[in-house]
N, C-alpha and C. Protein backbone atom coordinates (compact mmCIF):
# COMPACT_ATOMS: atom_id res chain seq x y z
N UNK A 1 79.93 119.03 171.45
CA UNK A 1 78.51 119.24 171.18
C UNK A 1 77.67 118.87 172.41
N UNK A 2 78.05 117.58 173.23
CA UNK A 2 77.23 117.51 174.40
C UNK A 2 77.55 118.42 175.51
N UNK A 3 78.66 119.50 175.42
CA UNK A 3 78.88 120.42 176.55
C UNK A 3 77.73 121.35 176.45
N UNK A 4 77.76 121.71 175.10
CA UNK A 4 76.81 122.65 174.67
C UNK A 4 75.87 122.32 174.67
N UNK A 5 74.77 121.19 174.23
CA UNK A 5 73.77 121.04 174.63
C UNK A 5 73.16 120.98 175.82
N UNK A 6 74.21 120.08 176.73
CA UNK A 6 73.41 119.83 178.45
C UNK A 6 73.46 121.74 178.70
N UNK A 7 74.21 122.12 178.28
CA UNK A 7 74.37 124.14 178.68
C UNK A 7 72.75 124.62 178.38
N UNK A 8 72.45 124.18 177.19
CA UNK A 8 71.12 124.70 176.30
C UNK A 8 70.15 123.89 177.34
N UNK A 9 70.11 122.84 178.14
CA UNK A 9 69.26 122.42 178.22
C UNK A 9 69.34 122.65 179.80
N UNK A 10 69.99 123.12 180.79
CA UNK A 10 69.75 123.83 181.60
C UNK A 10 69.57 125.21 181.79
N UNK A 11 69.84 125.83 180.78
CA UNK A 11 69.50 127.20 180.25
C UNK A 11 68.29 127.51 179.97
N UNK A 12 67.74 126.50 179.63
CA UNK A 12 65.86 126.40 179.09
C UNK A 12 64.84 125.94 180.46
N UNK A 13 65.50 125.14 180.65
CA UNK A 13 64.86 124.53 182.03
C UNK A 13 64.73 125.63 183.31
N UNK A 14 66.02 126.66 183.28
CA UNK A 14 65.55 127.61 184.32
C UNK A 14 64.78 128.59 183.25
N UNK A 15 64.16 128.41 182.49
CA UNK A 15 62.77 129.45 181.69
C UNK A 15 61.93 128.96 182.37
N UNK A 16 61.76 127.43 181.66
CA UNK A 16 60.24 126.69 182.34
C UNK A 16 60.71 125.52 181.65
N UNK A 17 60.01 124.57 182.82
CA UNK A 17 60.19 123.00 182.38
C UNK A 17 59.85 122.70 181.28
N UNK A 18 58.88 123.00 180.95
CA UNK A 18 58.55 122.87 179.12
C UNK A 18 59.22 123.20 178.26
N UNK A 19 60.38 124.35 178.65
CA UNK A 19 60.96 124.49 177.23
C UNK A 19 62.00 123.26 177.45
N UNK A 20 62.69 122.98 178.47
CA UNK A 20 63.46 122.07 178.59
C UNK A 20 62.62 120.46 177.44
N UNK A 21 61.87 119.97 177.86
CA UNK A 21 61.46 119.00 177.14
C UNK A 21 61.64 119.39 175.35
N UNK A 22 61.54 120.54 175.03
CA UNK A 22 61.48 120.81 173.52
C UNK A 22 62.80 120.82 173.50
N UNK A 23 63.91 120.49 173.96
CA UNK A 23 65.00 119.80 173.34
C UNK A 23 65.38 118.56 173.27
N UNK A 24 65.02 117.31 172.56
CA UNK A 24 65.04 116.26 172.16
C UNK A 24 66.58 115.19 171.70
N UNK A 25 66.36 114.61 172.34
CA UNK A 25 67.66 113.57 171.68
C UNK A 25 66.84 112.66 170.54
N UNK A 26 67.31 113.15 168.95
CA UNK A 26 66.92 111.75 168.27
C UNK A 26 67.48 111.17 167.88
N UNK A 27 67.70 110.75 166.85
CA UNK A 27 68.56 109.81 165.98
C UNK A 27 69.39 110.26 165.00
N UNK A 28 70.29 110.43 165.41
CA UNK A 28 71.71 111.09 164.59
C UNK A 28 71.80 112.58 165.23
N UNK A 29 71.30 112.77 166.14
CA UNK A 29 71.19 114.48 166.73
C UNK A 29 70.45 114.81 167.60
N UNK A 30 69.96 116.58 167.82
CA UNK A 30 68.66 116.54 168.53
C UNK A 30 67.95 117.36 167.92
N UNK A 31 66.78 117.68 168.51
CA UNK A 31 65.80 118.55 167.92
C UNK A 31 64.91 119.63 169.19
N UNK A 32 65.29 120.82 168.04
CA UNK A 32 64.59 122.01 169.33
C UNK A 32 63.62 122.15 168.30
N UNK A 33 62.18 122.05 169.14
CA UNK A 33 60.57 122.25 168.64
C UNK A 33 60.15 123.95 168.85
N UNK A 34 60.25 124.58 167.85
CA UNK A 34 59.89 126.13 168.41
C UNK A 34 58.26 126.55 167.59
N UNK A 35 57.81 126.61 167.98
CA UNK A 35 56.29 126.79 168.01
C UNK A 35 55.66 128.02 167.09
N UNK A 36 54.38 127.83 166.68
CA UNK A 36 54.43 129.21 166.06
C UNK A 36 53.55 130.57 167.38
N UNK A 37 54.44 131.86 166.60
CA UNK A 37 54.34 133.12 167.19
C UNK A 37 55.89 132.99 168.28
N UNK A 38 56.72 131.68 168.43
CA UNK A 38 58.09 132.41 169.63
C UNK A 38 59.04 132.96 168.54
N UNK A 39 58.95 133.15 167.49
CA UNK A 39 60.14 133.49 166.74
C UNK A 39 60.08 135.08 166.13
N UNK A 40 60.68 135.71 166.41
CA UNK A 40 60.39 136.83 166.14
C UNK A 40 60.58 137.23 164.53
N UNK A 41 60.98 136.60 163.60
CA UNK A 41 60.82 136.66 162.50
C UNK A 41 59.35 136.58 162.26
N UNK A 42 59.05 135.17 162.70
CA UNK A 42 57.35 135.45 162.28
C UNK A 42 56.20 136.24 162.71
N UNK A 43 56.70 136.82 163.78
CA UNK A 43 56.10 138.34 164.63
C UNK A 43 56.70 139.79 163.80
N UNK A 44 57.61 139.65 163.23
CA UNK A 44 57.94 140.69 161.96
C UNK A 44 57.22 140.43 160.95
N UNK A 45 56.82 139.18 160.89
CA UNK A 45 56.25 139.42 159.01
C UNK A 45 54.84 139.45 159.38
N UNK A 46 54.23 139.49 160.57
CA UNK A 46 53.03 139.53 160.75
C UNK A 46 52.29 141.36 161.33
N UNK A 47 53.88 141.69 161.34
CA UNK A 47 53.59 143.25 161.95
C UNK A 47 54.04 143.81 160.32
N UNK A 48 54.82 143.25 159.68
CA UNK A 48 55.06 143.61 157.86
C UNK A 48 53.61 143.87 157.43
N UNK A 49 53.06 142.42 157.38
CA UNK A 49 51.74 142.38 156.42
C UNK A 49 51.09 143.66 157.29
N UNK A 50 50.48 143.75 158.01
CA UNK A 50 49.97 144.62 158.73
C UNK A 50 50.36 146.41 158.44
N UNK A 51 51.61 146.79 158.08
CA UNK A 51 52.33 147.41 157.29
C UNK A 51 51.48 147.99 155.94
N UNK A 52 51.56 146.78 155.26
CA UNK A 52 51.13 146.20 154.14
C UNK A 52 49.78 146.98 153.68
N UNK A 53 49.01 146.77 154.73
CA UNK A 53 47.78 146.64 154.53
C UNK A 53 46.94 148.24 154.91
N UNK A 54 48.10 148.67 156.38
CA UNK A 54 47.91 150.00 156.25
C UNK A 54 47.92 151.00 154.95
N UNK A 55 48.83 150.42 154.24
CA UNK A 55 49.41 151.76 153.63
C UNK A 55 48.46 150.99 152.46
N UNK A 56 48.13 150.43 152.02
CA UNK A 56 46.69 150.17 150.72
C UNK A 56 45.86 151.07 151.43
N UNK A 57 44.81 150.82 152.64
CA UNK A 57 44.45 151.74 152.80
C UNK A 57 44.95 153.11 152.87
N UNK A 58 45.61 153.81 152.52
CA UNK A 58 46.42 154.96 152.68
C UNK A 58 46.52 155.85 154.34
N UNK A 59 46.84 154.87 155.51
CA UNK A 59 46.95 155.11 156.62
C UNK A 59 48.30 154.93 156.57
N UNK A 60 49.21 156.00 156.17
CA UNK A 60 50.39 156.06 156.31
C UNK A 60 51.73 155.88 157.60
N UNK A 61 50.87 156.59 158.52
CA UNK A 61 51.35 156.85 160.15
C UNK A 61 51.09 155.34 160.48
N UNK A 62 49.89 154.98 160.40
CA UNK A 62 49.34 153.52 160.64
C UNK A 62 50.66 152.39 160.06
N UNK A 63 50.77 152.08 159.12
CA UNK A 63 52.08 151.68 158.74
C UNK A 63 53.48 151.99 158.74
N UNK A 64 53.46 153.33 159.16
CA UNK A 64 55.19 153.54 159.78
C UNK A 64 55.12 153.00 161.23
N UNK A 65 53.97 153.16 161.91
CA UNK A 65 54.02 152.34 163.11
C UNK A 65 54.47 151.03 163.00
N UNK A 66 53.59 150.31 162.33
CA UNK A 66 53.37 148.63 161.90
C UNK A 66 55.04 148.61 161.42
N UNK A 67 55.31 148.84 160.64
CA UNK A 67 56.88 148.80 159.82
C UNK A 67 58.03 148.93 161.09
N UNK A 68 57.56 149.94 161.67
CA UNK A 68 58.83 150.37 162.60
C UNK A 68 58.94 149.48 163.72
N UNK A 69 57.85 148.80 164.05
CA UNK A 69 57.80 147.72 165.06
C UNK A 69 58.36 146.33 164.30
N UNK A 70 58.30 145.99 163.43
CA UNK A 70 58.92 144.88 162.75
C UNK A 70 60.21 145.27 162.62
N UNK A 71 60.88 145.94 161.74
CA UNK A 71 61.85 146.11 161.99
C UNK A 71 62.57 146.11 163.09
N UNK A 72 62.03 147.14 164.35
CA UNK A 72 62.66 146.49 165.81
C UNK A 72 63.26 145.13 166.14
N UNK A 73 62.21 144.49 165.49
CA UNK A 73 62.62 142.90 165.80
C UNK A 73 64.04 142.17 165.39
N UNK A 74 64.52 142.80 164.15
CA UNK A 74 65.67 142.41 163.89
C UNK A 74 66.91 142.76 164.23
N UNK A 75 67.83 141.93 164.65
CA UNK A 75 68.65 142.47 165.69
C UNK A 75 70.21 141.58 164.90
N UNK A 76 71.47 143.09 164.36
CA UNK A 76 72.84 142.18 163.52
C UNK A 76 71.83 141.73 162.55
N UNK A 77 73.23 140.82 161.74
CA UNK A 77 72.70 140.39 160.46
C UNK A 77 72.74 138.70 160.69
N UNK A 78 71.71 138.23 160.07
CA UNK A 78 71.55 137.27 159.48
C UNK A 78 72.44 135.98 159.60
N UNK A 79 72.73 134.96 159.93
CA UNK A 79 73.75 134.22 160.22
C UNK A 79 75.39 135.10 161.07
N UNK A 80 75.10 135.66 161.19
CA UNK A 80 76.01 136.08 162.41
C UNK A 80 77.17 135.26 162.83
N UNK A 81 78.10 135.38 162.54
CA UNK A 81 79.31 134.24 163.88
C UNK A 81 78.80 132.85 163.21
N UNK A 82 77.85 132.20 161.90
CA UNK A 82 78.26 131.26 161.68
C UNK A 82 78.84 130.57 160.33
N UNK A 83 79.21 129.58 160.21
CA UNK A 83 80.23 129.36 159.36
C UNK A 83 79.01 128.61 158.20
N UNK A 84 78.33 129.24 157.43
CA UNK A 84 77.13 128.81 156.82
C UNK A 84 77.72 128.37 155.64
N UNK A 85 77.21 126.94 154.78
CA UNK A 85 77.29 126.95 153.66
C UNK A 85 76.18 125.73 153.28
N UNK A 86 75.84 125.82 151.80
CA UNK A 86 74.67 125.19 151.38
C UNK A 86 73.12 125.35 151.95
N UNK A 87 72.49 124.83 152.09
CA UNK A 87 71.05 125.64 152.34
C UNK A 87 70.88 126.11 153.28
N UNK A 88 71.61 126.49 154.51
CA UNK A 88 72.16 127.18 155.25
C UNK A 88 72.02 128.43 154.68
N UNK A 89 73.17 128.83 154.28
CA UNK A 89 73.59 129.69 153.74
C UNK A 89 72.74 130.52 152.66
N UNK A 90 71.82 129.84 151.90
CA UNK A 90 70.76 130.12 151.20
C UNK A 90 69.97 130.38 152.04
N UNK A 91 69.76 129.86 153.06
CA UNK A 91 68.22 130.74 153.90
C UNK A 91 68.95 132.15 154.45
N UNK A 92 70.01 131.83 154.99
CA UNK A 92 70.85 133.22 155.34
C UNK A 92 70.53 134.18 154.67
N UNK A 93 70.79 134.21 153.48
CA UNK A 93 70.35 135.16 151.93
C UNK A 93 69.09 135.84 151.73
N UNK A 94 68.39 134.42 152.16
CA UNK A 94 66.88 135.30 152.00
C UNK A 94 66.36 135.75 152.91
N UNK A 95 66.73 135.98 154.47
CA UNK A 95 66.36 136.47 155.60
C UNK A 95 66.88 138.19 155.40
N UNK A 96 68.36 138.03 154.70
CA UNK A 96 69.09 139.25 154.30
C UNK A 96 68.37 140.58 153.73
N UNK A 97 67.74 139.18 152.44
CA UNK A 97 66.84 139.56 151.21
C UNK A 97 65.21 140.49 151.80
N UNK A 98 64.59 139.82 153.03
CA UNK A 98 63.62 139.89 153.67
C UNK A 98 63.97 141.35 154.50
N UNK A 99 65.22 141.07 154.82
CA UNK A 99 65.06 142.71 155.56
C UNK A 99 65.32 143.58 154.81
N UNK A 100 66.03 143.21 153.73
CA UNK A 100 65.95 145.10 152.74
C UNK A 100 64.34 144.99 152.36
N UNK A 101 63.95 144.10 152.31
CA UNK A 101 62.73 144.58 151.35
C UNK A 101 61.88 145.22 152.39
N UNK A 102 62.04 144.65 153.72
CA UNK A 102 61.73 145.52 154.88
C UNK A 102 61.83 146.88 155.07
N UNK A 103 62.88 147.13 155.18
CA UNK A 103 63.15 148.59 155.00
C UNK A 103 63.20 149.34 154.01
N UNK A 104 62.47 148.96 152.77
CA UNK A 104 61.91 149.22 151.53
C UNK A 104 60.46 150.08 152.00
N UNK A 105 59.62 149.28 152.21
CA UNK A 105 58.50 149.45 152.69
C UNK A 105 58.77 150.43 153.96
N UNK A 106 59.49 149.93 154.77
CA UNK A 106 59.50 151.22 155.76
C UNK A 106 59.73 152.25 155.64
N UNK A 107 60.29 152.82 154.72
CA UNK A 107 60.61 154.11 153.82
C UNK A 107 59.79 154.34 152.87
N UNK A 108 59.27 154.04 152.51
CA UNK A 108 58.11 154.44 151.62
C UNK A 108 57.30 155.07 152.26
N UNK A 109 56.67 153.97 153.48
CA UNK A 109 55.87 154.73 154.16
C UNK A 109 55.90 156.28 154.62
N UNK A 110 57.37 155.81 155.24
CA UNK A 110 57.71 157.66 155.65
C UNK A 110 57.89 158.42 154.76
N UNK A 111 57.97 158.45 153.67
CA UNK A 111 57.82 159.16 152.89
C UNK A 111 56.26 159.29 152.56
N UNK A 112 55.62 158.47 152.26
CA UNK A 112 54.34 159.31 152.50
C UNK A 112 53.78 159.78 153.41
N UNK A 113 54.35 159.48 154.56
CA UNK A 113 53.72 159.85 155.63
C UNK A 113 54.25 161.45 156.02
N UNK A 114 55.25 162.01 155.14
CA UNK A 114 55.71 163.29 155.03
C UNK A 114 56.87 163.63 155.31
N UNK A 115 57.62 162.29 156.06
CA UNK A 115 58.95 162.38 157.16
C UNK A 115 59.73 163.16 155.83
N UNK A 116 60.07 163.16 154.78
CA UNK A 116 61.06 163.76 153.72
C UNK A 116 62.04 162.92 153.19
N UNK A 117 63.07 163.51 153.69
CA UNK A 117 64.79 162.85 152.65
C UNK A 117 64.91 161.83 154.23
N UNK A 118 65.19 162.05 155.33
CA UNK A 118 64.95 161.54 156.09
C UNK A 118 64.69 160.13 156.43
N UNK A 119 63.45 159.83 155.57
CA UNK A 119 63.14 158.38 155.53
C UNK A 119 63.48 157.76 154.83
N UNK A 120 64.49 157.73 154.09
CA UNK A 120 65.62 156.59 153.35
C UNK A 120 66.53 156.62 154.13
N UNK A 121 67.21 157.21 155.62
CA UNK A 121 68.08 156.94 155.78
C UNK A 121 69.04 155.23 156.27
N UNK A 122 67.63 154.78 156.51
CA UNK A 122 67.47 153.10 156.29
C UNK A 122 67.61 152.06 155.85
N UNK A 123 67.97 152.67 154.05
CA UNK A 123 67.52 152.04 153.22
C UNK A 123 69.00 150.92 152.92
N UNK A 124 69.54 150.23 152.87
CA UNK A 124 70.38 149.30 152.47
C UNK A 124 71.51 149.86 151.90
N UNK A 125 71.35 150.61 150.87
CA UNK A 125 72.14 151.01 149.77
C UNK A 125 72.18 152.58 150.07
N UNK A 126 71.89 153.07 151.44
CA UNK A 126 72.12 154.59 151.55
C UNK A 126 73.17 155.48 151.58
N UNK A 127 74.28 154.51 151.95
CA UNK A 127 75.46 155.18 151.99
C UNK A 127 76.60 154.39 150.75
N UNK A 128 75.93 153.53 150.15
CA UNK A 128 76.43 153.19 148.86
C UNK A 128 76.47 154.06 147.01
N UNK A 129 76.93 154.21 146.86
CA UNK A 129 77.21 155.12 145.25
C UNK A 129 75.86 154.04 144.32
N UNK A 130 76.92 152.52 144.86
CA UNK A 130 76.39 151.19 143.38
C UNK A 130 74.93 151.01 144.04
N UNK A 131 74.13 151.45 143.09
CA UNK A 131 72.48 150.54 143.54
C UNK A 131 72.11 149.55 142.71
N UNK A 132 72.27 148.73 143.14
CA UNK A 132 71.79 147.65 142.67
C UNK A 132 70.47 147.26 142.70
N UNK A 133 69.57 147.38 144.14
CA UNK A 133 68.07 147.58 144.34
C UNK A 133 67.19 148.61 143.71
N UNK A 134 67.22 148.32 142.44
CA UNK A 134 65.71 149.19 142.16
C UNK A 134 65.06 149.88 142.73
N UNK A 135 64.19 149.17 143.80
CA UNK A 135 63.20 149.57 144.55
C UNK A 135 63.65 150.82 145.39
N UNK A 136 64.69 150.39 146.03
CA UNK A 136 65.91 151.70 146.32
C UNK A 136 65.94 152.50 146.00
N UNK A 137 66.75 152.65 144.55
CA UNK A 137 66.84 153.29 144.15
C UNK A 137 65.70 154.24 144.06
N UNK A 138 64.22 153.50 143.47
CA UNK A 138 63.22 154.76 143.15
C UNK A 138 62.98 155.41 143.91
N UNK A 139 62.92 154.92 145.64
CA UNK A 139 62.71 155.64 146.77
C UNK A 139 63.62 156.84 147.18
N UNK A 140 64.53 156.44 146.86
CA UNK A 140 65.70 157.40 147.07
C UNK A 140 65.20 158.59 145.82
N UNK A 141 64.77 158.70 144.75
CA UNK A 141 64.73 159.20 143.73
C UNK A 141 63.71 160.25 144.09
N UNK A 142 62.63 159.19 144.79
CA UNK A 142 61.24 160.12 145.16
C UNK A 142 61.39 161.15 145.72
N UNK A 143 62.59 160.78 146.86
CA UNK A 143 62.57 161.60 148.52
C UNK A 143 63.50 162.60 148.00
N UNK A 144 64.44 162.61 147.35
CA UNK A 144 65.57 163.74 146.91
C UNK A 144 64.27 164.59 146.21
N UNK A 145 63.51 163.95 145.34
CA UNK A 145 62.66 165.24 144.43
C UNK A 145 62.05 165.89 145.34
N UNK A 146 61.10 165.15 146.09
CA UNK A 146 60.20 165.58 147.28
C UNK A 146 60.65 166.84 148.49
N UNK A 147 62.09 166.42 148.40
CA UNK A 147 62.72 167.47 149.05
C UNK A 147 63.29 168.22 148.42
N UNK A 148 62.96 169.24 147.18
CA UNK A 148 63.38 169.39 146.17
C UNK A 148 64.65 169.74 145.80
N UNK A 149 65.38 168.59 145.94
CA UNK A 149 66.72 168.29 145.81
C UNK A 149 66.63 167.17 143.64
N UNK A 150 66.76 167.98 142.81
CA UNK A 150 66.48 167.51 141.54
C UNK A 150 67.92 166.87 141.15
N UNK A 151 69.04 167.63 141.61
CA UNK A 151 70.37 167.48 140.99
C UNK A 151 70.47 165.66 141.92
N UNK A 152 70.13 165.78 143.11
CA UNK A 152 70.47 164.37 143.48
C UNK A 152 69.41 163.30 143.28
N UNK A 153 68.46 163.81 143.35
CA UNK A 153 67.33 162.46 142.36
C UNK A 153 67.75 161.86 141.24
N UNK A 154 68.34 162.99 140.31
CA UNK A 154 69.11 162.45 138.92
C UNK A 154 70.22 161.86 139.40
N UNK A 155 71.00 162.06 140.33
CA UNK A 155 72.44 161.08 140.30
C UNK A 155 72.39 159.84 140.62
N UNK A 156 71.04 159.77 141.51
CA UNK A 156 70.27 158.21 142.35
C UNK A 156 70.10 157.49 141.48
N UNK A 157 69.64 157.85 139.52
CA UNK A 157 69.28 157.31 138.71
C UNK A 157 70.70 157.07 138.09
N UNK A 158 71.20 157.91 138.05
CA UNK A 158 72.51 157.65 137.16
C UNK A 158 73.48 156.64 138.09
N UNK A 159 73.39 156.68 139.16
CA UNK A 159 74.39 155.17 139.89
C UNK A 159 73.87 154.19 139.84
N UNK A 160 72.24 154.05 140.08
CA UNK A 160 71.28 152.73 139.86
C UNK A 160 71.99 152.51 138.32
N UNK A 161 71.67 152.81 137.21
CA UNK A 161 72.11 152.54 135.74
C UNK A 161 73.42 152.19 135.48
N UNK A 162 73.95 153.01 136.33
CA UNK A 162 75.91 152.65 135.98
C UNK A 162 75.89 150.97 136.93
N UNK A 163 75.28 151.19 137.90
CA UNK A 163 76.27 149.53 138.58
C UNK A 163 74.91 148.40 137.45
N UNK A 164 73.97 148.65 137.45
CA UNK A 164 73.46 147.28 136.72
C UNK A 164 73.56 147.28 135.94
N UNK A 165 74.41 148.16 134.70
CA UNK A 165 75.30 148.00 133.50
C UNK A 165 76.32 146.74 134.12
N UNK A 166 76.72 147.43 134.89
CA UNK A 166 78.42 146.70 135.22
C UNK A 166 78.09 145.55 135.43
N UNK A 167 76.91 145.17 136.46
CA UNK A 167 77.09 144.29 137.43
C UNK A 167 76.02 143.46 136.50
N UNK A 168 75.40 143.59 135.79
CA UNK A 168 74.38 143.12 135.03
C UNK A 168 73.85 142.98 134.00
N UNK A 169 74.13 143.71 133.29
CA UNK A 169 74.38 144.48 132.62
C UNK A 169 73.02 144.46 131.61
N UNK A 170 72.23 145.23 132.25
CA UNK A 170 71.38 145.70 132.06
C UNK A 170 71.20 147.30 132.05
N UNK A 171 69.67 147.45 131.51
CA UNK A 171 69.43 149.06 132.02
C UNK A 171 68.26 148.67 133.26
N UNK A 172 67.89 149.84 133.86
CA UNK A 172 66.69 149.91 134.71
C UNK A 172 65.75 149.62 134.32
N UNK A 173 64.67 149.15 135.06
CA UNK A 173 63.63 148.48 134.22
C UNK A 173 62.64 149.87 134.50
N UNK A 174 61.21 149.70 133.39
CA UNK A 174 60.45 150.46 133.58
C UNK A 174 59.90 151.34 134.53
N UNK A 175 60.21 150.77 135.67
CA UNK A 175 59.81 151.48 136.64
C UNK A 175 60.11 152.70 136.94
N UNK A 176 62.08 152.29 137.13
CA UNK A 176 62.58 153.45 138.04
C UNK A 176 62.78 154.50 136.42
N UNK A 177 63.17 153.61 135.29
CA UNK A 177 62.93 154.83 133.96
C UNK A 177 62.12 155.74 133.97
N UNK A 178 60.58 155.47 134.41
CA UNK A 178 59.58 156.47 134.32
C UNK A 178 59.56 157.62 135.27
N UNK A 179 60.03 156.81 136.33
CA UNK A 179 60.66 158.34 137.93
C UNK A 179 61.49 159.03 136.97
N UNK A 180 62.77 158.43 136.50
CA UNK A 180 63.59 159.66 136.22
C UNK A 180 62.91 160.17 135.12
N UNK A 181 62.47 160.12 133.94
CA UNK A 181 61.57 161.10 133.27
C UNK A 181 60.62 161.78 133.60
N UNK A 182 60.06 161.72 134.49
CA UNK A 182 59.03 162.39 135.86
C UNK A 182 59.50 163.24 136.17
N UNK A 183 61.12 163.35 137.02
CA UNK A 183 61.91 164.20 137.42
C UNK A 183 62.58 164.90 136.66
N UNK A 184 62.94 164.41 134.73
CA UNK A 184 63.47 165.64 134.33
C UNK A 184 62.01 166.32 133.61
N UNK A 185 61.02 166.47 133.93
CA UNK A 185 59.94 166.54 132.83
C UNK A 185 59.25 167.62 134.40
N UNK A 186 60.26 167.34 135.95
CA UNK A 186 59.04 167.97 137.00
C UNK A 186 57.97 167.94 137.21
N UNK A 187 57.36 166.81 137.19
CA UNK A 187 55.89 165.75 137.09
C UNK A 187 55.58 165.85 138.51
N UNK A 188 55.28 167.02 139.61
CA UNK A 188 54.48 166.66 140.32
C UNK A 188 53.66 165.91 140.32
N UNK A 189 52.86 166.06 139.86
CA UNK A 189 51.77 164.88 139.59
C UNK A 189 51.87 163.49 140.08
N UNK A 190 53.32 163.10 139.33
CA UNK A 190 53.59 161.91 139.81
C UNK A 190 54.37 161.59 140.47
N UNK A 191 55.41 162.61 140.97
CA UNK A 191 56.53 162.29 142.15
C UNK A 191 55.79 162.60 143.57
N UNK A 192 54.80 163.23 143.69
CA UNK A 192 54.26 163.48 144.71
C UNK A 192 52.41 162.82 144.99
N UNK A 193 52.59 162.48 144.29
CA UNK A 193 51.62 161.07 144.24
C UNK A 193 51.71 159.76 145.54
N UNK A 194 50.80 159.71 146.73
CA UNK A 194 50.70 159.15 147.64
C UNK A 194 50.64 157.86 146.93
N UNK A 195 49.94 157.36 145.66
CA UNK A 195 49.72 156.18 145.56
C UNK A 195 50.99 155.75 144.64
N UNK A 196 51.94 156.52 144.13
CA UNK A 196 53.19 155.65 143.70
C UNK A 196 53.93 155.25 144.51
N UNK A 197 54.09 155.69 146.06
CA UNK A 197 54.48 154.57 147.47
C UNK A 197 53.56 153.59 147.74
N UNK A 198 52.16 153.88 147.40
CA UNK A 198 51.55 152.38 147.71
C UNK A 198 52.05 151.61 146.42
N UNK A 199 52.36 151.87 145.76
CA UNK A 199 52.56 150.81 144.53
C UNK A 199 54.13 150.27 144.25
N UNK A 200 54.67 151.42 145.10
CA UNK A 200 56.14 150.50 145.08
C UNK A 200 55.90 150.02 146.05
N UNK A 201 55.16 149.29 147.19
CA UNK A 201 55.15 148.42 148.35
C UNK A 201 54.18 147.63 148.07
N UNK A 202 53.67 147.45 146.99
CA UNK A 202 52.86 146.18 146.69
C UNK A 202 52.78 145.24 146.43
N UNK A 203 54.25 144.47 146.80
CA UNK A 203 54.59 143.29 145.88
C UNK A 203 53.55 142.04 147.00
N UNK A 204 53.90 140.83 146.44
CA UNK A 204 53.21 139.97 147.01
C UNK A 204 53.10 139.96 148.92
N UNK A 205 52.72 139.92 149.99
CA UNK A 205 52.92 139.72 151.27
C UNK A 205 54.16 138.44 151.56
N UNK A 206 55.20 139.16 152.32
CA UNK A 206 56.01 138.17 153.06
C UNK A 206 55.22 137.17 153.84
N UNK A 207 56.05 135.96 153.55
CA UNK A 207 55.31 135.04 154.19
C UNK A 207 56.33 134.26 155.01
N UNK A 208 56.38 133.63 156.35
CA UNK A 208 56.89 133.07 156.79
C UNK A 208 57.50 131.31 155.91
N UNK A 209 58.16 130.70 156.27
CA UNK A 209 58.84 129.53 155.17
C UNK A 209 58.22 128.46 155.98
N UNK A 210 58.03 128.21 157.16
CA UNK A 210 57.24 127.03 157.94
C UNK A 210 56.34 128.23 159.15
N UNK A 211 55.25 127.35 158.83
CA UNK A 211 53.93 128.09 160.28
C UNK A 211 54.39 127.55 161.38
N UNK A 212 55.02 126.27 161.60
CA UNK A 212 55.87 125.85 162.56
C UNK A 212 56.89 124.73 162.61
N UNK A 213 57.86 125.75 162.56
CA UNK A 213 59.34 125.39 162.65
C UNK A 213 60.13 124.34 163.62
N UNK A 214 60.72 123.54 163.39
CA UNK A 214 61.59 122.25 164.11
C UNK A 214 62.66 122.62 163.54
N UNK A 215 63.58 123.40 164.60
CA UNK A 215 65.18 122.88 163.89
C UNK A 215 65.92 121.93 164.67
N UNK A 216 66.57 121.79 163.97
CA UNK A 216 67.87 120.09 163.60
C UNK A 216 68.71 120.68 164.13
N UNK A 217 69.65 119.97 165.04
CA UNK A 217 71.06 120.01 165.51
C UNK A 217 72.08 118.43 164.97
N UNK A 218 72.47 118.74 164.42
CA UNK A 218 73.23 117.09 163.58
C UNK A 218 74.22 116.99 164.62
C-alpha cells in the first residue's frame, strides 16, 4: 500500500503541488480530498439535470445535446477491476443504476427529437430478449411503433411481461400496459405524443450523494 501511495503522490505532484497536498496521511490510512465540480460524475448529473429541463421545455435537440454530453463522461462500468463488497459494492449498483436511467432519458429524447428506432440503440436491455426495465421497455415500445414496426412493439411488451413474471413475478405496471393497448388499439394520438417522452423522463432529478466528496484509503 505504501508503494502505491508514494506512486499516487508523485503522480499528483507532477499535476500541481496542490493536488499533491490533497493526499493526506491520517489515522488508520489516508485521505484524498476531491472537491466539488473535479469528478466527472457530478459534471454528468449536472449536464443530466440540464437534459432534464430541456426536454420539459420541449427543446428536444437541446437535451439530446445535454444527455449526449453526460453520457460521454462515463467511461467501462462501474467498479471496474475491483474486488467490491458491502457498501462498496452498493454504491457500485447505484452508479450502474444511474447510468441506465441515463440512457433512459437519452433515448427518449431522441426519440422525440425524431432520430427513430435508432435511438434505443443505447438502451441497457437492447440486445437482451428479458426486460426487466420498464422504462425500457416502453421506450423500446414507442420507437418500434414510431417506426411503424407494430409486430415488434408487441414482442417488446410480451418479453417485458414474460421476464417480470419469472423474475418477479409480477405483471407490468400501468404504464407500459397502457402503451401496449395504445399499440393494439393504433393510438396515434398517444404513441406519437411528444409529451409521453417528457413524462417518461420525469422522474425526480439525479442528484449527486456528497456536494463534496473525501474518499478513504484504509
Amino acid at each position: 500500500m505504501r508503494t502505491y501511495i508514494a506512486k499516487l503522490r508523485r503522480f499528483l505532484a507532477e499535476l500541481s503541488p496542490e493536488l499533491h497536498e490533497r493526499l493526506a496521511t491520517v489515522h488508520g490510512g489516508y485521505r484524498l480530498d476531491i472537491l466539488d465540480g473535479e469528478l466527472d460524475l457530478g459534471r454528468s448529473i449536472e449536464l443530466w439535470n440540464e437534459g432534464r429541463r430541456a426536454m420539459n421545455r420541449s427543446d428536444f435537440r437541446g437535451a439530446v445535446e445535454a444527455l449526449e454530453s453526460a453520457s460521454a463522461l462515463w467511461a467501462g462500468t462501474s467498479g471496474q477491476d475491483v474486488a467490491a463488497q458491502g457498501w462498496l459494492d452498493h454504491r457500485f449498483a447505484m452508479l450502474r443504476e444511474q447510468r441506465f436511467a441515463l440512457a433512459e432519458d437519452l433515448a427518449a429524447a431522441r426519440i422525440a427529437s425524431g432520430d427513430g428506432l435508432p435511438a434505443i440503440a443505447g438502451l441497457p436491455e437492447i440486445d437482451d430478449p428479458n426486460l426487466t426495465r420498464e422504462k425500457s421497455a416502453a421506450l423500446m415500445l414507442v420507437a418500434c411503433y414510431r417506426a411503424g414496426n407494430l409486430p415488434a412493439a408487441l414482442r417488446i411488451f410480451a418479453a417485458a411481461r414474460t421476464t417480470l413474471r419469472r423474475e418477479f413475478g409480477v405483471d407490468p405496471g400501468s404504464w407500459l400496459q397502457t402503451l401496449h393497448h395504445a399499440a393494439l388499439r393504433r393510438d396515434d394520438a398517444l404513441l406519437f405524443s411528444d409529451q409521453l417522452l417528457v413524462s417518461l423522463s420525469s422522474d425526480a432529478e439525479p442528484r449527486p450523494q456528497h456536494s463534496n466528496l473525501t474518499a478513504r484509503v484504509a
